[in-house]
N, C-alpha and C. Protein backbone atom coordinates (compact mmCIF):
# COMPACT_ATOMS: atom_id res chain seq x y z
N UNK A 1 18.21 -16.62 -15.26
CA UNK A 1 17.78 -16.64 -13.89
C UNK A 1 16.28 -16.27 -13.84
N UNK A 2 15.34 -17.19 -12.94
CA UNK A 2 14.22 -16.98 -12.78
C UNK A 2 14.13 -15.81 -12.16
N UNK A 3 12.56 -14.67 -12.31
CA UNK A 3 12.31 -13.56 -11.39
C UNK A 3 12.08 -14.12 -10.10
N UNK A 4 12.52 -13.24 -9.29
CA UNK A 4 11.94 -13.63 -7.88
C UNK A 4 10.08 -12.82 -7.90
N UNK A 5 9.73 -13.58 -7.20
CA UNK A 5 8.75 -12.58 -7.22
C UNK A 5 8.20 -12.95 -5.90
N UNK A 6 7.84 -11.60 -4.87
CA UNK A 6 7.35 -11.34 -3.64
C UNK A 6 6.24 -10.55 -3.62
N UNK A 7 5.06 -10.94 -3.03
CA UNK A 7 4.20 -10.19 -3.03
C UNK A 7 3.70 -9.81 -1.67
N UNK A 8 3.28 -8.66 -1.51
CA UNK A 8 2.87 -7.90 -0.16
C UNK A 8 1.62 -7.47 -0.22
N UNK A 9 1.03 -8.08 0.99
CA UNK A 9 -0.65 -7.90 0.79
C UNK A 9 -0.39 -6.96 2.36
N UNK A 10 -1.31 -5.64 2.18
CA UNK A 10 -1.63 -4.74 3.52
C UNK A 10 -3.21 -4.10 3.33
N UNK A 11 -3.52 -4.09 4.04
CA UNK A 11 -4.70 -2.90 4.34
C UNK A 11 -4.22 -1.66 4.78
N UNK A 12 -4.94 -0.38 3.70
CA UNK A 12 -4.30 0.84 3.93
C UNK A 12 -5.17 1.15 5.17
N UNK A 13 -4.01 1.63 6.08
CA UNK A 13 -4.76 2.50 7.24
C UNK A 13 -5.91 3.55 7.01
N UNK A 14 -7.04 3.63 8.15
CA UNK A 14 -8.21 4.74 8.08
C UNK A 14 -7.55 5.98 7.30
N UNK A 15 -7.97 6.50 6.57
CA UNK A 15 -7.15 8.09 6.11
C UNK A 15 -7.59 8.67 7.59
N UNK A 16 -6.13 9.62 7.61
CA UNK A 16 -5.94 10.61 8.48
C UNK A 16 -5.47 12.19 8.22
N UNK A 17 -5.77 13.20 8.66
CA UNK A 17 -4.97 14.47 8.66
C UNK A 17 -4.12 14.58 9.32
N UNK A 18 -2.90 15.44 8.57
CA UNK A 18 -3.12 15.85 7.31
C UNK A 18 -2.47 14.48 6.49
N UNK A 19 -2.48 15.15 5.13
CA UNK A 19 -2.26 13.65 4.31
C UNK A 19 -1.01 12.95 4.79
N UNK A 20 0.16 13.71 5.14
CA UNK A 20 1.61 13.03 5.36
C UNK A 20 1.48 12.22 6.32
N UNK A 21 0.41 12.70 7.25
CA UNK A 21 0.54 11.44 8.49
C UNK A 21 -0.08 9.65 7.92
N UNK A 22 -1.27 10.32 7.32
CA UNK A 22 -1.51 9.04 6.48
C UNK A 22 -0.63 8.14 6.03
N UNK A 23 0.02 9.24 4.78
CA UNK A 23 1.38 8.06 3.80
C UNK A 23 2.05 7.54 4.96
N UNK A 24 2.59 7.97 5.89
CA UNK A 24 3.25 7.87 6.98
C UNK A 24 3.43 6.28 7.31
N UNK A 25 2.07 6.14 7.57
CA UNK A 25 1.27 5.10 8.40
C UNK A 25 1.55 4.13 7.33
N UNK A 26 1.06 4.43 6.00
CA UNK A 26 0.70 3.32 4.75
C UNK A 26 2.39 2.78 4.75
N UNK A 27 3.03 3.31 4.40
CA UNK A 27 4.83 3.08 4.88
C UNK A 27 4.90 2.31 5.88
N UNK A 28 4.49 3.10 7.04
CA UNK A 28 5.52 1.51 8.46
C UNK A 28 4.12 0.51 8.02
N UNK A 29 3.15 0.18 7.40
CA UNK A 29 2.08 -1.03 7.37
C UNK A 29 3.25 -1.73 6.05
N UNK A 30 3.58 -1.49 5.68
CA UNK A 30 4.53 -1.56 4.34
C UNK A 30 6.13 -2.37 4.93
N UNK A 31 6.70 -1.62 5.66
CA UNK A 31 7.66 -2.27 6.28
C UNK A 31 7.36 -3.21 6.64
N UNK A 32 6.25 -3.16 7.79
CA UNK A 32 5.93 -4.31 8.78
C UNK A 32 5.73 -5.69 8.06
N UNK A 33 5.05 -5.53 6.46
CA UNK A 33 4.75 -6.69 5.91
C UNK A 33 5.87 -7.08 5.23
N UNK A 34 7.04 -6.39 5.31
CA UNK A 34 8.25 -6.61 4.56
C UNK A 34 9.08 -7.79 5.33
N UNK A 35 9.05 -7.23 6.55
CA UNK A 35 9.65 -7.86 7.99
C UNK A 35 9.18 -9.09 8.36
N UNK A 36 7.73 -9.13 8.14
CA UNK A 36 7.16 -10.24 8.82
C UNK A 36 7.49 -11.57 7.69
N UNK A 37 7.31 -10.95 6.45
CA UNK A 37 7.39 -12.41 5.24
C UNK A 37 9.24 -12.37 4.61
N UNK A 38 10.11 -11.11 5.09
CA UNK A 38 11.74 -11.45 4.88
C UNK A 38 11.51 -11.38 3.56
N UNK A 39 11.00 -10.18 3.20
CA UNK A 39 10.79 -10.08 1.57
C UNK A 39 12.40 -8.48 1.53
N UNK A 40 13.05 -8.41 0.72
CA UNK A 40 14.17 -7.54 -0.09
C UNK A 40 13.94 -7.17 -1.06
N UNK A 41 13.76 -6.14 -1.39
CA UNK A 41 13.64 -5.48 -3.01
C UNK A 41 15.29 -4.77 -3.23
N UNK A 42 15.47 -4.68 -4.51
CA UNK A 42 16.99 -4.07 -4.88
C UNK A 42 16.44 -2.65 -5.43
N UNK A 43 17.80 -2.28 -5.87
CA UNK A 43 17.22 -1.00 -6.61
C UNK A 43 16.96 -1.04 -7.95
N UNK A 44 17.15 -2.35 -8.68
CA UNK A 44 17.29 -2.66 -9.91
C UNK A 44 15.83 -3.50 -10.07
N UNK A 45 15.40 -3.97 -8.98
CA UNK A 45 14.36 -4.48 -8.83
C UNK A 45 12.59 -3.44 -9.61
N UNK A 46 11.97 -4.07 -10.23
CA UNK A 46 10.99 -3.61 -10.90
C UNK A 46 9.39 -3.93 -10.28
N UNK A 47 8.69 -3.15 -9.43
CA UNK A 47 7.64 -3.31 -8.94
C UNK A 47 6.88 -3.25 -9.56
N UNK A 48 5.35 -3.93 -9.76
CA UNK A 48 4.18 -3.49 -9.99
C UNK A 48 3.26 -3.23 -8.56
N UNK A 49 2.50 -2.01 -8.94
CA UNK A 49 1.57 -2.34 -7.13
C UNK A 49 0.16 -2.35 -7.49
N UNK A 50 -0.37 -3.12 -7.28
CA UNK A 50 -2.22 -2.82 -7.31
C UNK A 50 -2.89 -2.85 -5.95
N UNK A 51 -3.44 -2.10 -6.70
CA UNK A 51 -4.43 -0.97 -5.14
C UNK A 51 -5.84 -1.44 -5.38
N UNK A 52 -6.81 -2.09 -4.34
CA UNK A 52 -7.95 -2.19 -4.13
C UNK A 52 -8.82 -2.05 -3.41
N UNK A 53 -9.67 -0.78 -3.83
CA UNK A 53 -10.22 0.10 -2.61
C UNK A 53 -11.72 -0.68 -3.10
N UNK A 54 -12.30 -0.86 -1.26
CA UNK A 54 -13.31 -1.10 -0.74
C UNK A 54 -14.22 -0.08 -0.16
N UNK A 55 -14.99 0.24 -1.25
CA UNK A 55 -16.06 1.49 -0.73
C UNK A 55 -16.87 0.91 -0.55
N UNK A 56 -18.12 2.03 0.45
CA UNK A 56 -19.51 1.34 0.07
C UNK A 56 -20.14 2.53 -0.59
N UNK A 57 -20.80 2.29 -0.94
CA UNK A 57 -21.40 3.65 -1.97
C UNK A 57 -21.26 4.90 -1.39
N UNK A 58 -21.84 4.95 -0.02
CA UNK A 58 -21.85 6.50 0.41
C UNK A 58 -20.30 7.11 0.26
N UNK A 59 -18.98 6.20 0.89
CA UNK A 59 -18.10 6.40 0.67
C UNK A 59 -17.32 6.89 -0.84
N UNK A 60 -18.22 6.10 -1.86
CA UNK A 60 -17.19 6.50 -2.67
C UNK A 60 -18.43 8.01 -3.60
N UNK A 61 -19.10 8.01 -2.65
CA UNK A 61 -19.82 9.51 -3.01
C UNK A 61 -18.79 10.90 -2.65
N UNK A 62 -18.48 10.19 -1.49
CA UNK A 62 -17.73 11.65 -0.82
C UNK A 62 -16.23 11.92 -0.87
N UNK A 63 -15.41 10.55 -1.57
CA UNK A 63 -14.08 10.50 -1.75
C UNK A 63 -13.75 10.78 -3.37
N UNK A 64 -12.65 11.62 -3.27
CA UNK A 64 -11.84 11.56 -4.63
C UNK A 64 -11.46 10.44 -4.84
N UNK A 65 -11.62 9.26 -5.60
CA UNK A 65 -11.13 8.14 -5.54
C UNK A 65 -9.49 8.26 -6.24
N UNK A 66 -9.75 8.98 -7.25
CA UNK A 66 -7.87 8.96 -8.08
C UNK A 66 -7.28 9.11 -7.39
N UNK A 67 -7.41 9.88 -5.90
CA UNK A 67 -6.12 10.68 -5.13
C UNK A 67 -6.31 9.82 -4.25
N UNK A 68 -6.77 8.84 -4.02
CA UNK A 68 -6.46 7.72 -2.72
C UNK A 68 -4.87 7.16 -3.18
């Protein structure tokens, strides 16, 4: 059997305080793109995720980038 493979493209929300409200947010942006394209993951199912952050310099002066 072929993999299925689904991919989910989002933009992480502005960071907010404190951090939980953030993840919060990054989650229902997460659902929402789940919902809109009728994508299902199992539990047996094997994700990869890549993350691509858009700084501009000053930004990535003042951010921890690992902990994004």
């Amino acid at each position: 059997m072929a993999k299925r493979r689904f991919t989910l493209t989002i933009n992480l929300p502005k960071y907010v305080t404190p951090r939980n409200k953030w993840r919060k947010l990054i989650h229902e942006e997460v659902i929402t793109a789940q919902r809109l394209r009728d994508v299902r993951y199992t539990r047996s199912d094997k994700l990869e995720i890549k993350v691509l952050l858009n700084l501009s310099n000053s930004q990535s002066m003042h951010h921890d980038i690992d902990n994004r």
